[in-house]
Protein backbone atom coordinates (compact mmCIF):
# COMPACT_ATOMS: atom_id res chain seq x y z
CA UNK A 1 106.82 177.98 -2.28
CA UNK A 2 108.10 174.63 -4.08
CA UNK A 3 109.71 173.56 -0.81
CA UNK A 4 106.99 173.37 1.35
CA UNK A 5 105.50 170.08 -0.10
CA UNK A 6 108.89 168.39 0.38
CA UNK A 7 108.82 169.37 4.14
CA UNK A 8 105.27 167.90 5.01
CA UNK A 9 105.88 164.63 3.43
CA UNK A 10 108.98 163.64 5.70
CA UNK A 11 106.96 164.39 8.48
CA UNK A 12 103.80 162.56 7.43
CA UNK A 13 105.78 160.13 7.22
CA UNK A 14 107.59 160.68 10.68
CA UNK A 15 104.20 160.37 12.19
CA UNK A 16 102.67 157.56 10.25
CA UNK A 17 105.53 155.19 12.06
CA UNK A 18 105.16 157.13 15.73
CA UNK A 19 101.30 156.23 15.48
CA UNK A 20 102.30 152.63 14.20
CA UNK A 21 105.16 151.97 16.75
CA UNK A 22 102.79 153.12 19.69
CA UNK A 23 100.19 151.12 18.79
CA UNK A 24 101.96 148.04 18.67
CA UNK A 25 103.08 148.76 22.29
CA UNK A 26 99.72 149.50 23.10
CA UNK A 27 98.70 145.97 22.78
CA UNK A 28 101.64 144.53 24.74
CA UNK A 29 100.51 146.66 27.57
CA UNK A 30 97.05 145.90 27.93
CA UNK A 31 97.80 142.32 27.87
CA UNK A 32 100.29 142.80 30.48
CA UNK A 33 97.99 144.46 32.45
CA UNK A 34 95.20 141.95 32.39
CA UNK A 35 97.39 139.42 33.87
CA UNK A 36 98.66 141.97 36.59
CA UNK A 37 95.10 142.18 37.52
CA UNK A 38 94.50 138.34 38.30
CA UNK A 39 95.02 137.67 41.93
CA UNK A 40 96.48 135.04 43.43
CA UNK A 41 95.53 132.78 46.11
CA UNK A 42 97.49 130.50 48.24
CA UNK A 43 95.17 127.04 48.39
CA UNK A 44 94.89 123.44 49.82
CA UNK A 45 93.95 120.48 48.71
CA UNK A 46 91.26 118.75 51.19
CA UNK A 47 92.65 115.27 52.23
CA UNK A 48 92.09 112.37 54.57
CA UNK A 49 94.17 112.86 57.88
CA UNK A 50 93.94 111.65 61.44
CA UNK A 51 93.18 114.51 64.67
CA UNK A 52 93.77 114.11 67.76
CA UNK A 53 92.57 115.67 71.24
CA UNK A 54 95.10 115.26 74.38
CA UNK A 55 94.89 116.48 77.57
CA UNK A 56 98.44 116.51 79.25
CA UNK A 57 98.02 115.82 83.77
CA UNK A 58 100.04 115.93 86.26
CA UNK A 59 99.60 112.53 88.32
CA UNK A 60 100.73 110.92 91.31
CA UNK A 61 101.64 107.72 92.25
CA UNK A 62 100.11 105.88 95.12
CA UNK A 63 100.66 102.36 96.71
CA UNK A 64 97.59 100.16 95.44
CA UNK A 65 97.09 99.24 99.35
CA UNK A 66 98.71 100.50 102.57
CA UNK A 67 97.63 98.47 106.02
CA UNK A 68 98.40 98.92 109.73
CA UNK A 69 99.41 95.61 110.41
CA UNK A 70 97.99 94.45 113.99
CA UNK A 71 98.09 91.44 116.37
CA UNK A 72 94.88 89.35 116.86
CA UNK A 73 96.28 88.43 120.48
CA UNK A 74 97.66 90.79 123.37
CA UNK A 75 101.00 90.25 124.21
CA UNK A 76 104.85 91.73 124.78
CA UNK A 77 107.04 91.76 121.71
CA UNK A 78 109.43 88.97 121.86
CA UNK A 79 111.26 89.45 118.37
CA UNK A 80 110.26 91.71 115.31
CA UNK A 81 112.08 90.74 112.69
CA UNK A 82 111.53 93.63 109.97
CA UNK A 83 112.18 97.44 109.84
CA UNK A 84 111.33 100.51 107.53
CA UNK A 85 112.44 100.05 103.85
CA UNK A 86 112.39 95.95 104.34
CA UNK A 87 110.35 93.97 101.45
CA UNK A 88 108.50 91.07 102.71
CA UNK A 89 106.56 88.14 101.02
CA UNK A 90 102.87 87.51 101.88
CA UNK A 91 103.51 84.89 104.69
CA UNK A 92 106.43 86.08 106.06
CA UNK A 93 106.73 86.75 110.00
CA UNK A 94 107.29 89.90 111.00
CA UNK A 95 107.14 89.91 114.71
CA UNK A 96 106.40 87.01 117.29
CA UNK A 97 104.74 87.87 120.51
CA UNK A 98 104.94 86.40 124.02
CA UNK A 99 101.78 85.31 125.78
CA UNK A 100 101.89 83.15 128.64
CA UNK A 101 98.78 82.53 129.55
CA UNK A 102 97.66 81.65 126.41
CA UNK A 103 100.06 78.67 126.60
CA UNK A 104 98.41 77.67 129.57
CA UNK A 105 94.98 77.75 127.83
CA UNK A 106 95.96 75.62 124.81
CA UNK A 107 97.77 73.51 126.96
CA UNK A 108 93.91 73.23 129.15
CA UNK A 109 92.69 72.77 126.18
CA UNK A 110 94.56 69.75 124.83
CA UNK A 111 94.25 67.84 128.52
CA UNK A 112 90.49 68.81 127.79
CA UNK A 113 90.19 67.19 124.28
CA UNK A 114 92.22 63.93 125.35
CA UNK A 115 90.12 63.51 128.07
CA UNK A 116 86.83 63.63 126.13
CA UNK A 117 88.67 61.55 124.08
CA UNK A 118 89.00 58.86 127.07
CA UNK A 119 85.29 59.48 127.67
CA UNK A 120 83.87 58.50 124.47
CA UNK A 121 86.25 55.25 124.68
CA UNK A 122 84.35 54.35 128.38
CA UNK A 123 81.13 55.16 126.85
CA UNK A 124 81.58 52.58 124.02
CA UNK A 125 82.70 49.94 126.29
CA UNK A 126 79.42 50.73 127.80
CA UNK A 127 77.65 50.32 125.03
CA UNK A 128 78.65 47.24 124.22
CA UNK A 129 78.57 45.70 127.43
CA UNK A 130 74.66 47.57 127.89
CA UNK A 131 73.95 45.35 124.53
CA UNK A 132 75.40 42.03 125.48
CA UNK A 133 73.39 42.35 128.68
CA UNK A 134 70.50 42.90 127.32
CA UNK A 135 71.41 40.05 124.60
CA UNK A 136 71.82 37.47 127.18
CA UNK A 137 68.10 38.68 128.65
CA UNK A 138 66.53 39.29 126.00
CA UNK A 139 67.26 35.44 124.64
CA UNK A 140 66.20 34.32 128.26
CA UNK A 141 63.07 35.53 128.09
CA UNK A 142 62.21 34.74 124.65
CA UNK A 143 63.01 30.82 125.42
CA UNK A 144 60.65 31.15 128.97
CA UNK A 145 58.22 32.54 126.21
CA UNK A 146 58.29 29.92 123.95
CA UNK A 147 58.16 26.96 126.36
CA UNK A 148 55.42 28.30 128.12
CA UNK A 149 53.23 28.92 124.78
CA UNK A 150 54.54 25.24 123.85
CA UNK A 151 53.50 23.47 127.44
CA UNK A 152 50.98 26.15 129.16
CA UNK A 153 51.46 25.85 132.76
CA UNK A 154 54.86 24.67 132.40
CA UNK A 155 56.63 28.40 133.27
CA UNK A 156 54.77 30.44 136.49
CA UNK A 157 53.94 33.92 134.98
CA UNK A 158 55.80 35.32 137.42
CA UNK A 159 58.59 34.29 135.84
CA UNK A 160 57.64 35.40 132.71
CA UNK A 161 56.87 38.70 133.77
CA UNK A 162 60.10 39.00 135.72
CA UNK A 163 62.37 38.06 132.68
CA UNK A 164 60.23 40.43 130.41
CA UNK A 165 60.70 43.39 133.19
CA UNK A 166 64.94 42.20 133.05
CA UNK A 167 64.78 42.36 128.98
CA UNK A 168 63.25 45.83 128.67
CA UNK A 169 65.44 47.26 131.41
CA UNK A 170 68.70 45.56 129.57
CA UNK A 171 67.23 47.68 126.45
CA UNK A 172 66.64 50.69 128.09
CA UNK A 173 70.31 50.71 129.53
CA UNK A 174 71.16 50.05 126.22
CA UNK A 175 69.70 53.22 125.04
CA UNK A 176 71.20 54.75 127.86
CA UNK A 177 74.64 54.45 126.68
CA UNK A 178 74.16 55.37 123.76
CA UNK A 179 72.52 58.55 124.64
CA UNK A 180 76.04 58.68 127.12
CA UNK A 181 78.06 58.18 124.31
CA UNK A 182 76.86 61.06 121.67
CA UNK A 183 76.78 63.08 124.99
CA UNK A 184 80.74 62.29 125.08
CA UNK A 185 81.58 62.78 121.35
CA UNK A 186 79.76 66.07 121.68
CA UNK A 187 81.54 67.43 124.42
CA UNK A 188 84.57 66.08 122.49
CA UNK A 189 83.46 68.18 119.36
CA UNK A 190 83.55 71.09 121.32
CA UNK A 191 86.80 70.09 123.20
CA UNK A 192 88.48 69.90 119.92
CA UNK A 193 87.08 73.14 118.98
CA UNK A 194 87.62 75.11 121.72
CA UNK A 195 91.63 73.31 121.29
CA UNK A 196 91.42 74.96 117.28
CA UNK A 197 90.38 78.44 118.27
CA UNK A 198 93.12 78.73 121.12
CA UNK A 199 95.53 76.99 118.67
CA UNK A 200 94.64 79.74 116.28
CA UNK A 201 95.19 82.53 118.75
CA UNK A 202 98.56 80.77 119.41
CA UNK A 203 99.38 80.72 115.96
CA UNK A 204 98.44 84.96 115.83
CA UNK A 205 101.43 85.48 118.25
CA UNK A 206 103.19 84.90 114.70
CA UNK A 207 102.46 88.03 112.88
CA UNK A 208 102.51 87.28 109.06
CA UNK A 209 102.46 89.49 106.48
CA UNK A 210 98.94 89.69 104.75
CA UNK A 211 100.46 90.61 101.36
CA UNK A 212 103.21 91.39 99.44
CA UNK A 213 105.15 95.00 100.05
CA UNK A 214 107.55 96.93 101.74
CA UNK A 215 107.60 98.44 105.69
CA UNK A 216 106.89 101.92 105.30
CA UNK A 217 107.01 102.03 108.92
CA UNK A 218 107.58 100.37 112.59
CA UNK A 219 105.43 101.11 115.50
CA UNK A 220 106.92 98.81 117.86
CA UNK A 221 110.10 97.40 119.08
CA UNK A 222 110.47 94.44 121.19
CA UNK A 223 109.68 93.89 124.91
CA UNK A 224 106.41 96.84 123.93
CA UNK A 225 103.41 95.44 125.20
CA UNK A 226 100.85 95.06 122.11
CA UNK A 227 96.60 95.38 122.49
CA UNK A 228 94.65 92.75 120.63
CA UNK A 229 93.51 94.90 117.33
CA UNK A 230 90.08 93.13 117.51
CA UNK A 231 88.73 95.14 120.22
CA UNK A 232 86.50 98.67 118.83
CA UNK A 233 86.91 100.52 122.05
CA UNK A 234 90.20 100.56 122.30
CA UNK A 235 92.98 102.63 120.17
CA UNK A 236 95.22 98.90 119.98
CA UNK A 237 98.84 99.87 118.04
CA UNK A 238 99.82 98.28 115.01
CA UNK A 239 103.25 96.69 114.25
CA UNK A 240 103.91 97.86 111.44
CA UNK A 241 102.58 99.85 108.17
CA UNK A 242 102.90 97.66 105.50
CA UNK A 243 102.58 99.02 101.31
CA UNK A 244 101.98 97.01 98.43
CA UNK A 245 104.48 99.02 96.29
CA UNK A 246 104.65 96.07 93.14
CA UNK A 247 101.58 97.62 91.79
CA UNK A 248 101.02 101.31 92.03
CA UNK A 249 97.81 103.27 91.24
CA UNK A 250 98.26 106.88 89.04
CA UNK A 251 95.87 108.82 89.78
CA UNK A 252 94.68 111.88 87.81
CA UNK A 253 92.52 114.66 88.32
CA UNK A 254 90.77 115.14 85.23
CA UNK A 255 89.04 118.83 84.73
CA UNK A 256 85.58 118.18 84.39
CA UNK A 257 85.09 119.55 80.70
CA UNK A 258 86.96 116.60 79.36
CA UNK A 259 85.10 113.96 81.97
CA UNK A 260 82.43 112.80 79.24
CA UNK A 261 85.80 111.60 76.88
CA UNK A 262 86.69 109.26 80.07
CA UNK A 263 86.45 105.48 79.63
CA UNK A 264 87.80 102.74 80.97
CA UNK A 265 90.81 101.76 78.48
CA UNK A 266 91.42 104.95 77.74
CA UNK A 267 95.46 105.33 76.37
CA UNK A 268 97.64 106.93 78.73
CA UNK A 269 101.48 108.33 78.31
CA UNK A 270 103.16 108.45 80.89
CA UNK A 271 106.76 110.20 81.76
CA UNK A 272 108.34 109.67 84.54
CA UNK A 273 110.68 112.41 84.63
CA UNK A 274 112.63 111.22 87.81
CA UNK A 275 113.66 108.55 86.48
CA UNK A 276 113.44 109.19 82.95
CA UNK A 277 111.06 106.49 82.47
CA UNK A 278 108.22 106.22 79.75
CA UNK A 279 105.64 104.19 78.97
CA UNK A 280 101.52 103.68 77.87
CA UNK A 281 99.26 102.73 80.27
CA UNK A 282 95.42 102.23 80.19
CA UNK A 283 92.33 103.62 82.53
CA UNK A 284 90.97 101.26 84.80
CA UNK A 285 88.71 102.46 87.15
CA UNK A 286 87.40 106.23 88.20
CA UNK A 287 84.85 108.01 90.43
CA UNK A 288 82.22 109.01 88.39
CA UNK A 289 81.95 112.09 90.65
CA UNK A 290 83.28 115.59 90.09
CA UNK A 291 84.76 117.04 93.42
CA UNK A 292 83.08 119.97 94.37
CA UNK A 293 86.19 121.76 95.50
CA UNK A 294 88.75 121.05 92.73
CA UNK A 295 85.92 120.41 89.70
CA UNK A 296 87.90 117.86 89.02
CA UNK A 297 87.24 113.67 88.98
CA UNK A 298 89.74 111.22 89.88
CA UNK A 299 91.17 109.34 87.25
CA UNK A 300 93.29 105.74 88.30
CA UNK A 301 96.05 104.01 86.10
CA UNK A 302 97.07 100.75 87.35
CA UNK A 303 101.42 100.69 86.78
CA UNK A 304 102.90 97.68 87.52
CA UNK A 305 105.88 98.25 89.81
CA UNK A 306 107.92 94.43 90.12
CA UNK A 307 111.52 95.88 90.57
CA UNK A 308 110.52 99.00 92.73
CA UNK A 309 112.12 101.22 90.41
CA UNK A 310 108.88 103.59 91.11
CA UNK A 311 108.39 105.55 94.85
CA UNK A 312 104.91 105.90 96.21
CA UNK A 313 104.47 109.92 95.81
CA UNK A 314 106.41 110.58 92.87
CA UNK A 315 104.88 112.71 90.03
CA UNK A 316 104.60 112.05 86.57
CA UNK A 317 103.62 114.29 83.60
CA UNK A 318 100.89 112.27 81.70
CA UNK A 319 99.05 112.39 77.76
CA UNK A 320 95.20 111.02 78.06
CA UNK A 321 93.72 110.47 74.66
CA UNK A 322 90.31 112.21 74.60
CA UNK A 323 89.54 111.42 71.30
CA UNK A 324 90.90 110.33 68.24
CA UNK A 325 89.23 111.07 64.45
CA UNK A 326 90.78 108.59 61.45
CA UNK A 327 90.60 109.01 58.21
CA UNK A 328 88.27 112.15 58.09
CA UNK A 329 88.30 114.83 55.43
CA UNK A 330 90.73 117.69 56.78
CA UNK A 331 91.65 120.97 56.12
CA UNK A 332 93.72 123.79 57.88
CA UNK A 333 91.83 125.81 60.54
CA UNK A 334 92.47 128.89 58.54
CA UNK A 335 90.56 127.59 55.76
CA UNK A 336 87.19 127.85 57.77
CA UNK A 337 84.81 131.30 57.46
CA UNK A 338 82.79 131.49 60.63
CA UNK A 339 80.00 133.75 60.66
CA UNK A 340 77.95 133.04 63.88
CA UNK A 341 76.91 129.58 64.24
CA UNK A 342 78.05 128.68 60.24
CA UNK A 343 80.74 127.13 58.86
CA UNK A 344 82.01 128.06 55.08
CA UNK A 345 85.04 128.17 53.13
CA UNK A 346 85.90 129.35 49.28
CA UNK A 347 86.42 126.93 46.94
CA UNK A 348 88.64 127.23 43.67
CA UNK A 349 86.90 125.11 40.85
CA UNK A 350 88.14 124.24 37.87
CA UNK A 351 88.10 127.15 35.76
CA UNK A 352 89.51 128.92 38.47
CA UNK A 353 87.09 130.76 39.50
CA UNK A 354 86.21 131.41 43.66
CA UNK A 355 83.21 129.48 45.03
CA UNK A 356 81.88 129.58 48.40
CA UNK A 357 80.30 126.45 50.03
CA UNK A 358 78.86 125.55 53.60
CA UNK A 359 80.13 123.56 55.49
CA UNK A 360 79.94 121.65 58.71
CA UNK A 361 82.81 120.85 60.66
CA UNK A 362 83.83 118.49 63.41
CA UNK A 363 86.84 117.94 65.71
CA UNK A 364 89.69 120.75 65.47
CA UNK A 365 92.96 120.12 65.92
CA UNK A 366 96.26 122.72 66.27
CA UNK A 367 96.26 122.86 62.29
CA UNK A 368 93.45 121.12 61.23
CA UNK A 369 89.63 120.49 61.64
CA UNK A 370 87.64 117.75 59.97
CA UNK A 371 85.16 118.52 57.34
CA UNK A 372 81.66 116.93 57.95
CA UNK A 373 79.91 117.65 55.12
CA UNK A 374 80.25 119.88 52.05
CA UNK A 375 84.11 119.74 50.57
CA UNK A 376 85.10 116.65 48.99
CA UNK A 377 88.35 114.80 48.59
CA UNK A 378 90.70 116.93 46.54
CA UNK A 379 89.06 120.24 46.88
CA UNK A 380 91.06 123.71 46.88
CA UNK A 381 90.76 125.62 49.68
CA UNK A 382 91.58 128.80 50.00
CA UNK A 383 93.59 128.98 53.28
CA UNK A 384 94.16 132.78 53.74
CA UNK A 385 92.64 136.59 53.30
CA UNK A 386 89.37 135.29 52.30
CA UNK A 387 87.98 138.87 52.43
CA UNK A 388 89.91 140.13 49.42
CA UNK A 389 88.45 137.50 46.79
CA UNK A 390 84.75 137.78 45.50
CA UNK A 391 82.62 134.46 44.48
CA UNK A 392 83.11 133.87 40.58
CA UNK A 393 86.19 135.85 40.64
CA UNK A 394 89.45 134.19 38.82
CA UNK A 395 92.53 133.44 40.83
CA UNK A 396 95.60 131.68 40.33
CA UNK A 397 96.46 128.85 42.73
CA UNK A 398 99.56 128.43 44.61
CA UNK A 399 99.51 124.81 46.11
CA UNK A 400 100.96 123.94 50.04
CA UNK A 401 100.74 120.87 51.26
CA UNK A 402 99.39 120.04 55.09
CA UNK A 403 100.00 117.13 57.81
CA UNK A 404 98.01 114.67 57.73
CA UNK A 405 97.98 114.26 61.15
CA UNK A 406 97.45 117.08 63.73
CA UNK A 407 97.64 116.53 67.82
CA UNK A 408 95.63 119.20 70.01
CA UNK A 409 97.33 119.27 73.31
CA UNK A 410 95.87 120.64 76.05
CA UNK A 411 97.41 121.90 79.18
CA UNK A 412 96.16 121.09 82.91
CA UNK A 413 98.44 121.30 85.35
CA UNK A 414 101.29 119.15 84.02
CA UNK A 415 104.75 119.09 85.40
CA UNK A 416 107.35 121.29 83.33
């Protein structure tokens, strides 16, 4: 009976340190456990950035003018001087033609112009020698006048009346002359012009070129008899089709969803992939009409083209700028809770803790979308699994970093 007092108080004692040991232990787990339970949430910081909307075409190039090159005058072919391929300066003659009987005409017409030429010569000889006659009578008469009014009686009106008759007949030839004289320098007005417009169709047996380009074809070779391309009932051949190839247009069928974003000066890319050529253009001119067919509006780039290095028909794969957003508030597309027709994304404050704000955004990018209203600069977003965190709950942040710029590309139709 003595022992069992010695027997409890080792095990008291056992279980007095158990009890103290495990609660000890207790406290490091609960602690442990309290951090466990914090989530964590991968965030963003909103920032300034730049987006960008692109629409990538496939254009063509065309010649900025193509002509059928015709003669003014009919006539055989006597020489053409150019074929397919050739460049030619504005001026240059391409083909001469052969028309007799319009030689014969401008010759007419130059006997024609000397001759009124002659004419008004024999018409101012008349004029003068009209106006000394009538000098010569005019002073006779005026001297019969006066010595009669000084000595009446002295000079028989007869006489007087005879020398007045001679005086205004000398005046009227006078007038005569001169009326024959205008009459000649008119008819030598028209001589001279009738010379300049056969001299002119003369001149269009030389068939120039109107502009700069290149012969993208030959209709006609010489000794072919050509029609006068002046006439409208009759289907006259040309000489040649001419292209102005220095300065192409681009042209670019542009879907009608992005027409409204079309303006003139508009920044285009442009690859040439032939040729492995790139460079930035601008829009200068469109249709302001959507075809009907294709829903699409034609879209013109003006490429200068000096050394011919580009071919009339060859394709090019193209960037328009649509629009472009600087220095707007940004942050990832993920970031954005859209619930209908709202816009809202969760917030981490400072303590923290999960907020959830409205907000309204604006252009979207690939990556990003610009913030209208509601976030400010420096913000934390959260950019992922927004369903498993509760406003007011605590997180723990885990920072990434975003572009600040972000290009939305869209397809239509462009060359691969």
């Amino acid at each position: 009976m003595r022992k069992l007092p010695c027997f409890i108080v080792p095990v008291s004692i056992v279980l007095a340190s158990v009890v103290a040991f495990g609660g000890c232990h207790s406290g490091d787990k609960g602690s442990d456990a309290i951090a466990a339970e914090t989530p964590s949430a991968t965030v963003t910081a909103v920032a300034r950035g730049s987006i960008v909307h692109t629409l990538n075409l496939a254009g063509q190039f065309q010649p900025y003018q193509v002509i059928d090159v015709h003669a003014k005058v009919s006539g055989y072919i006597r020489h053409i001087y150019v074929d397919i391929g050739d460049k030619v300066r504005q001026g240059q003659v391409l083909a001469v033609l052969e028309v007799p009987e319009l030689d014969a005409q401008l010759r007419g017409t130059v006997a024609e112009l000397a001759r009124s030429k002659d004419e008004i010569t024999r018409s101012q000889h008349e004029v003068t020698r009209a106006e000394s006659e009538h000098s010569a009578l005019h002073n006779d008469y005026t001297r019969l006048k006066q010595a009669s009014a000084a000595q009446p009686g002295l000079i028989a009106q007869q006489e007087l009346d005879d020398a007045q008759s001679k005086d205004l007949a000398a005046g009227a030839r006078v007038d005569a002359a001169k009326s024959a004289l205008a009459a000649a320098e008119q008819q030598s007005e028209g001589a001279k012009a009738d010379n300049e417009r056969v001299g002119d169709l003369a001149d269009y047996t030389r068939v120039t070129a109107p502009l700069d380009g290149v012969i993208i074809w030959r209709y006609a070779d010489t000794g072919a008899l050509i029609q006068a391309g002046t006439s409208s009932d009759t289907q006259s051949l040309p000489i040649v089709k001419l292209s102005q190839s220095n300065l192409l247009r681009l042209r670019l069928p542009v879907p009608e969803d992005a027409v409204e974003y079309i303006h003139e000066g508009a920044t285009v890319t442009v690859n040439v992939d032939a040729i492995h050529r790139s460079f930035e253009g601008k829009v200068v001119r469109f249709t302001r009409d959507v075809n009907l067919a294709t829903r699409t509006m034609e879209t013109e780039i003006d490429v200068e083209n000096k050394d011919l290095s580009l071919t009339p028909g060859e394709y090019a794969n193209t960037t328009i700028e649509l629009q472009r957003h600087n220095n707007v508030l940004t942050i990832p597309v993920q970031a954005v809770i859209r619930n209908g027709n709202e816009e809202s994304a969760l917030v981490v404050d400072t303590s923290h803790r999960v907020q959830i704000r409205k907000i309204v955004v604006g252009l979207q990018g690939t990556n990003l979308v610009e913030v209208k209203s509601g976030l400010a600069e420096g913000d934390l977003v959260i950019t992922g699994g927004q369903s498993n965190y509760e406003p007011g709950e605590m997180v723990t942040t885990n920072l990434q970093k975003t572009s600040a710029v972000d290009f939305n590309e869209e397809q239509s139709g462009g060359q691969q």
